[in-house]
Protein backbone atom coordinates (compact mmCIF):
# COMPACT_ATOMS: atom_id res chain seq x y z
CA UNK A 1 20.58 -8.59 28.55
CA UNK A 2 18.12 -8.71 25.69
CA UNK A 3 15.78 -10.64 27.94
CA UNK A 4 13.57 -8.90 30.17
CA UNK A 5 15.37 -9.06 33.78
CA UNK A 6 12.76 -7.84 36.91
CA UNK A 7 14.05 -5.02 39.06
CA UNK A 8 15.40 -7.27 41.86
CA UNK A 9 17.72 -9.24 38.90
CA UNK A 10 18.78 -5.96 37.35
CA UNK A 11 20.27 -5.09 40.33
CA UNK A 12 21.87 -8.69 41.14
CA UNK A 13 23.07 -8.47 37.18
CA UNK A 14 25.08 -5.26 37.97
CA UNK A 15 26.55 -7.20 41.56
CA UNK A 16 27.32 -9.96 39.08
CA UNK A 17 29.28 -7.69 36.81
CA UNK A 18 31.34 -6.73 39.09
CA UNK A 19 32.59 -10.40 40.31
CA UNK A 20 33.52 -10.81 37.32
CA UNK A 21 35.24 -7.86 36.93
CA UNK A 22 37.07 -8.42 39.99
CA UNK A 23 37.72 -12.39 38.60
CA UNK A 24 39.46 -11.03 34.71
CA UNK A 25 41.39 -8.40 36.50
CA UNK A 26 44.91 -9.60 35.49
CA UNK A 27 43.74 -12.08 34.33
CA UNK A 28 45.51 -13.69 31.21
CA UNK A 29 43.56 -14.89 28.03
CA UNK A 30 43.53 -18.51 29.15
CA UNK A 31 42.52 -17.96 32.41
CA UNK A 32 39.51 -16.05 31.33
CA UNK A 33 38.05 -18.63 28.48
CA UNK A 34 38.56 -21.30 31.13
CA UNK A 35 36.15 -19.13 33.15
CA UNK A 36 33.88 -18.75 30.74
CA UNK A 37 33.73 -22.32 29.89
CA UNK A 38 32.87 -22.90 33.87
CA UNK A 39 30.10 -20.40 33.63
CA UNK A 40 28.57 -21.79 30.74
CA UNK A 41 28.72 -25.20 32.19
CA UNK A 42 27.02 -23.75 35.20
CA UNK A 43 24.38 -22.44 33.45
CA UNK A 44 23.70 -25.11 31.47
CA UNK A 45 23.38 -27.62 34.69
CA UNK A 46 21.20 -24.63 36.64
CA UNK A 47 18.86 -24.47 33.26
CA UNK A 48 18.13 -28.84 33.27
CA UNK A 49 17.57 -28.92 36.96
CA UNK A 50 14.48 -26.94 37.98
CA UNK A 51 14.90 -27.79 41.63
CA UNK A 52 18.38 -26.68 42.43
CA UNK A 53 17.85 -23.67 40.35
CA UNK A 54 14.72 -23.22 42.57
CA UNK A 55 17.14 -23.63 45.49
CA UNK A 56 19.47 -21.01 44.31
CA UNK A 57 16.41 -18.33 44.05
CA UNK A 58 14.40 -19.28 46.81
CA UNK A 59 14.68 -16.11 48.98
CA UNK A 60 14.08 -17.89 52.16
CA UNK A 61 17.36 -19.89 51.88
CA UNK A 62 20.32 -18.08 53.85
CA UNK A 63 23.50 -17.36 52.52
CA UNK A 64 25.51 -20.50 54.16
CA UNK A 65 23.35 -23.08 52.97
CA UNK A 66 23.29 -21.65 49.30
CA UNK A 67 27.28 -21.88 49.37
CA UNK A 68 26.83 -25.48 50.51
CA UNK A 69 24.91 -26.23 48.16
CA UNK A 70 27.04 -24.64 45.50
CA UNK A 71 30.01 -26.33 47.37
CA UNK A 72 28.52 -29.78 46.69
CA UNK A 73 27.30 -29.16 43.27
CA UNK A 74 30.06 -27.73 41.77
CA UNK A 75 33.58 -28.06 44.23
CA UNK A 76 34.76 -31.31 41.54
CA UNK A 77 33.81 -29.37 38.24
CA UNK A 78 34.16 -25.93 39.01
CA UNK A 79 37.57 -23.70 39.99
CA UNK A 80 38.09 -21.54 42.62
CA UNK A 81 37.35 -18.40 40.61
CA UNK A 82 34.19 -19.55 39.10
CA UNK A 83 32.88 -21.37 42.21
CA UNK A 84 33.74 -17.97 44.22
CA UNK A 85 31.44 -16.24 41.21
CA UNK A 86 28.86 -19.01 41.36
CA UNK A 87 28.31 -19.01 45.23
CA UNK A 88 28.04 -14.96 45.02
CA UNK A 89 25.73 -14.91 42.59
CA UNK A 90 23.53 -17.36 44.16
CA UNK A 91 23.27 -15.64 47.40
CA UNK A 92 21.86 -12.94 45.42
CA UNK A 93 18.37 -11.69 45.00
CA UNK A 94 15.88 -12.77 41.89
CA UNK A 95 13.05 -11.62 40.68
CA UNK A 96 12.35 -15.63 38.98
CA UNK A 97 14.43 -18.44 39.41
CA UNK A 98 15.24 -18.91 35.43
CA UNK A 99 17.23 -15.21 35.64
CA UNK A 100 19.79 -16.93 37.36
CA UNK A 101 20.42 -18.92 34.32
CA UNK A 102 20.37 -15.90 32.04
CA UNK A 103 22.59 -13.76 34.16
CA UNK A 104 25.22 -16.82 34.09
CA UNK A 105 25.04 -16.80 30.58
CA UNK A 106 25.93 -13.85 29.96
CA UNK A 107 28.91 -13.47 32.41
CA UNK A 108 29.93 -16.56 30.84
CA UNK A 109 29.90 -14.73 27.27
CA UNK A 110 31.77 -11.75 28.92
CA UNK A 111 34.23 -13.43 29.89
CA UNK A 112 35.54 -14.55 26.49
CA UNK A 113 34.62 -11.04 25.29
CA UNK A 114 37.39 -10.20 28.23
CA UNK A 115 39.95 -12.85 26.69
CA UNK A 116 39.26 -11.69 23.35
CA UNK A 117 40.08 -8.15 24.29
CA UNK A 118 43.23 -9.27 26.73
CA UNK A 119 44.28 -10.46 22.94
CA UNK A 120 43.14 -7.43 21.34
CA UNK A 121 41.13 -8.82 19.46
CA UNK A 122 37.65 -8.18 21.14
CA UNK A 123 36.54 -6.51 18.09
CA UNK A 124 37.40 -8.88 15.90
CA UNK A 125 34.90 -11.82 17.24
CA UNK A 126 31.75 -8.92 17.31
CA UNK A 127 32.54 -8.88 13.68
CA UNK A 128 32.90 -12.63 13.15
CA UNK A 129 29.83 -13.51 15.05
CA UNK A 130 27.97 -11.18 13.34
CA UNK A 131 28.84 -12.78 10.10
CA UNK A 132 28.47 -16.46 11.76
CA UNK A 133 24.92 -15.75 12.40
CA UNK A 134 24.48 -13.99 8.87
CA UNK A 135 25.50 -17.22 7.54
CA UNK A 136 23.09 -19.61 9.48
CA UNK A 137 20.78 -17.71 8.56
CA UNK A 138 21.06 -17.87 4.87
CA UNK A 139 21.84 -21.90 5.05
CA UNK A 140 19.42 -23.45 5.18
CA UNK A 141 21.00 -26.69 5.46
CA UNK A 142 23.33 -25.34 8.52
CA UNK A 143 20.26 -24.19 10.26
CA UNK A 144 18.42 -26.98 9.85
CA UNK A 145 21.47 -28.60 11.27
CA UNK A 146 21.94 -26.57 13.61
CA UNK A 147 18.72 -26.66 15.29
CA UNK A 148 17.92 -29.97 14.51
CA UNK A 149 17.42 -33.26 16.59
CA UNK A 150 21.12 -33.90 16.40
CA UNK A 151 23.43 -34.40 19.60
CA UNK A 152 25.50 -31.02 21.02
CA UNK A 153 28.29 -32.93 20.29
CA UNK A 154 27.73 -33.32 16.54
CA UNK A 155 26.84 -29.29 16.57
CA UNK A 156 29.85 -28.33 18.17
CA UNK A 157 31.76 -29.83 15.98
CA UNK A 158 29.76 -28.98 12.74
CA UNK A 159 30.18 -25.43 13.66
CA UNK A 160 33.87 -25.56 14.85
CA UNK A 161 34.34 -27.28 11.26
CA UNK A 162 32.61 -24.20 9.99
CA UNK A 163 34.43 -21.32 11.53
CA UNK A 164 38.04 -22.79 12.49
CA UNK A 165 39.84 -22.03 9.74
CA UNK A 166 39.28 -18.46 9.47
CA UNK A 167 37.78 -17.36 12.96
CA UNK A 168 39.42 -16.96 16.13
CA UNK A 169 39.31 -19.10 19.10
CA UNK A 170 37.46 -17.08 21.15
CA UNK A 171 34.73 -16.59 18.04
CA UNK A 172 34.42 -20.63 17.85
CA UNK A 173 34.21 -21.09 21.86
CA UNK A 174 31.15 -18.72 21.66
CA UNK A 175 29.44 -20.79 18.83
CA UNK A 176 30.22 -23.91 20.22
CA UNK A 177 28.53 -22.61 23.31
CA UNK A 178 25.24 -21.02 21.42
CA UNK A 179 24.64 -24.09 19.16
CA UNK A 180 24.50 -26.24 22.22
CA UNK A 181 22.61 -24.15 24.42
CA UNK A 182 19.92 -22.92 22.61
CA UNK A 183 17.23 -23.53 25.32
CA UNK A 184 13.90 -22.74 24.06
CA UNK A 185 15.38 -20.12 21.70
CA UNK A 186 16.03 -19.74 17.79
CA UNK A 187 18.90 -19.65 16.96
CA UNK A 188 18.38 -16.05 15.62
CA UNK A 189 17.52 -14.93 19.30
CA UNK A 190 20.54 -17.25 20.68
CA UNK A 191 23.07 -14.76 18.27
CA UNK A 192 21.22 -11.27 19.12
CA UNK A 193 21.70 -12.21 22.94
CA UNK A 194 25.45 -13.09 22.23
CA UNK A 195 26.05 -10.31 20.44
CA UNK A 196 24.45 -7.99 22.98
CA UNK A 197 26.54 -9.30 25.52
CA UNK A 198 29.48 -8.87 23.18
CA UNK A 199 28.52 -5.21 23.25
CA UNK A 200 28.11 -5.05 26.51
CA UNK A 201 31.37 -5.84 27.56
CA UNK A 202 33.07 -3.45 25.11
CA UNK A 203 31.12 -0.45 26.23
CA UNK A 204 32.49 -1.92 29.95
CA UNK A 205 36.08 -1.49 28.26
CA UNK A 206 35.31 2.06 27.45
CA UNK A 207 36.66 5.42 28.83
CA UNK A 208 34.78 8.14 28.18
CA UNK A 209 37.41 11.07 28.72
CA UNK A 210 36.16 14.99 29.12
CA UNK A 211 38.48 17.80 28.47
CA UNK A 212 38.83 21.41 28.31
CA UNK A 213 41.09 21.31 25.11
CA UNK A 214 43.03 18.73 22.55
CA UNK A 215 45.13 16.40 24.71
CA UNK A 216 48.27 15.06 22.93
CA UNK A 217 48.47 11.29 21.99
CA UNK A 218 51.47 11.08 24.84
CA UNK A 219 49.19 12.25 27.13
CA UNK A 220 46.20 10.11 26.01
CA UNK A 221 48.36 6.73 26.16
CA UNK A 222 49.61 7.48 29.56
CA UNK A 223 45.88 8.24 30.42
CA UNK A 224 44.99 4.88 28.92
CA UNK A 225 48.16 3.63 30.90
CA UNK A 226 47.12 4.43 34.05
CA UNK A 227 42.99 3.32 34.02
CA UNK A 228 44.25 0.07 32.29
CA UNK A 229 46.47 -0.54 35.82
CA UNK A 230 43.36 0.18 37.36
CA UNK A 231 41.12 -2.17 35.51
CA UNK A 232 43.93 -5.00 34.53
CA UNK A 233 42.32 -4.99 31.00
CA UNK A 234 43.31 -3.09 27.58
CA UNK A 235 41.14 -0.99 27.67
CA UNK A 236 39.77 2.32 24.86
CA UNK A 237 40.08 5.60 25.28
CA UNK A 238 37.41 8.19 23.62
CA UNK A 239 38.37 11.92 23.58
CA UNK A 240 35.49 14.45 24.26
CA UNK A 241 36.86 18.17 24.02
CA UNK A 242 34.23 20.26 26.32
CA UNK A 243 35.38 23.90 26.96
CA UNK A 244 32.68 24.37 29.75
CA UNK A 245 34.51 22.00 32.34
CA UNK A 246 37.44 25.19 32.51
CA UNK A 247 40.25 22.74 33.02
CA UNK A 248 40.96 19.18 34.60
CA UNK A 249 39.70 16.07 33.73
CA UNK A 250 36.55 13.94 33.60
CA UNK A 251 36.34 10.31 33.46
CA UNK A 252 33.61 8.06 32.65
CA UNK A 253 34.40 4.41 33.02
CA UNK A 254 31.36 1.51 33.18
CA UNK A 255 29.62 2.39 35.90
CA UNK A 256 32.36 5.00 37.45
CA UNK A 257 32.70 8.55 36.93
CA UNK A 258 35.84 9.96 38.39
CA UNK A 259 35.24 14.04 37.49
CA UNK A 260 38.42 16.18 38.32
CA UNK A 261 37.64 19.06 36.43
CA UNK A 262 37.56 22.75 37.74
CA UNK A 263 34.16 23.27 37.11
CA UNK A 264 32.75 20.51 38.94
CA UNK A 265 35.40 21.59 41.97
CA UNK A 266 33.27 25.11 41.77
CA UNK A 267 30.01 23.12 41.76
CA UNK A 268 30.83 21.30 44.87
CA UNK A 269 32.41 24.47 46.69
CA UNK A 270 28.71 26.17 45.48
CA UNK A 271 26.73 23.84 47.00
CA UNK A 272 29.07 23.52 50.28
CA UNK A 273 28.51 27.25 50.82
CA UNK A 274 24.85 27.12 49.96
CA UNK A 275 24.63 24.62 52.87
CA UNK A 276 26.41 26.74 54.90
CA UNK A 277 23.52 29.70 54.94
């Protein structure tokens, strides 16, 4: 994220990330806004209550009891896929209680990046809330608006009044989340995180693909074919041609590199026999 996350959050982010990859696997569209909406929620009860969100930190608290608490927080208001998420991330480790909230927060906006891109159309909202905050920021009316002393309610829909006709669904959910949950922010900070999760999730929906020569399209789709079955997600496929790998292939996938090529086969067998001396 955007916001500066200590080394003992960094690490629970990337635990995080993979929850919720693990929740939008197969997921359909629906199924992941819902999420997201949960998540948000979530957050935005963990960021009014400093004493729970103490709770979830505090180091000292075992596992069980943090899942109890979640349990009785959360069981009426929550499903089972984002109280599974919630109670794993709150077991993990934090380097200040209000990381929790910002970590939530942004699995929450990666979610709908994941619906979005289940409907191809992942894209399509970076664009649109790109040009969403463009245009708060040159109202001044909207902003004021926006920001004012006016209920979440009357923001959500001001903004959903704004956007529905030409944006997406997925595009309004996100505003309707970011007008209402500023928290301390401006509402020029509140985009740039957005957006940067936005981008983050893409560049999790990327496959980086290494080969010794031109592949043909056939090839590349059943490539794409096979790491979206993986992954349960569409997902993108970038070409790099690299004559120096000799032959195979080398994939580079979020945080996975799966490297078949010849030359890194000859690496490995180098280093075996050097260890053999």
């Amino acid at each position: 994220m955007r916001i500066h996350l200590g080394g003992s959050s960094r690490q629970s982010l990337v635990i995080a990330r993979g929850k919720l990859d693990a929740a939008v696997k197969g997921a359909t569209a629906a199924n992941a806004s819902e999420l997201s909406s949960q998540l948000f929620f979530a957050a935005d009860v963990l960021s009014k209550n400093t004493s729970i969100r103490r709770a979830f930190a505090d180091p000292a608290r075992d596992a069980a009891s943090k899942g109890a608490l979640v349990k009785d927080l959360f069981a009426k208001s929550l499903a089972s896929t984002a109280l599974e998420i919630l109670t794993a991330v709150s077991t993990l480790r934090w380097s200040a209680a209000g990381d929790l909230v910002h970590v939530l927060e942004q699995l929450a906006i990666e979610a709908e990046a994941s619906a979005a891109n289940i409907n191809n159309e992942l894209d399509r909202i970076e664009d649109e809330l790109f040009e969403t905050s463009q245009l708060v920021v040159d109202n001044f009316e909207l902003r004021k608006a926006l920001v004012g002393t006016g209920t979440p309610e009357a923001k959500a829909a001001l903004i959903t009044e704004v956007l529905s006709k030409k944006a997406s669904a997925s595009t309004v959910r996100l505003a309707v989340a970011l007008v209402t949950s500023l928290r301390g922010r401006s509402i020029e900070a509140a985009f740039a995180d957005y957006l940067f999760g936005l981008a983050n999730r893409r560049n999790r929906l990327i496959a980086v693909v290494r080969v010794a020569s031109v592949i043909t399209d056939a090839q590349k789709s059943r490539l794409a074919a096979a790491i979206e079955k993986q992954v349960g997600q569409p997902i993108r496929v970038n070409i790099e041609v690299e004559p120096s790998i000799l032959g195979g292939v080398s994939v580079k996938f979020a945080d996975e590199l799966v490297d078949g090529s010849v030359s890194n086969r000859l690496a490995s067998a180098g280093r075996a026999l050097a260890g053999n001396k």
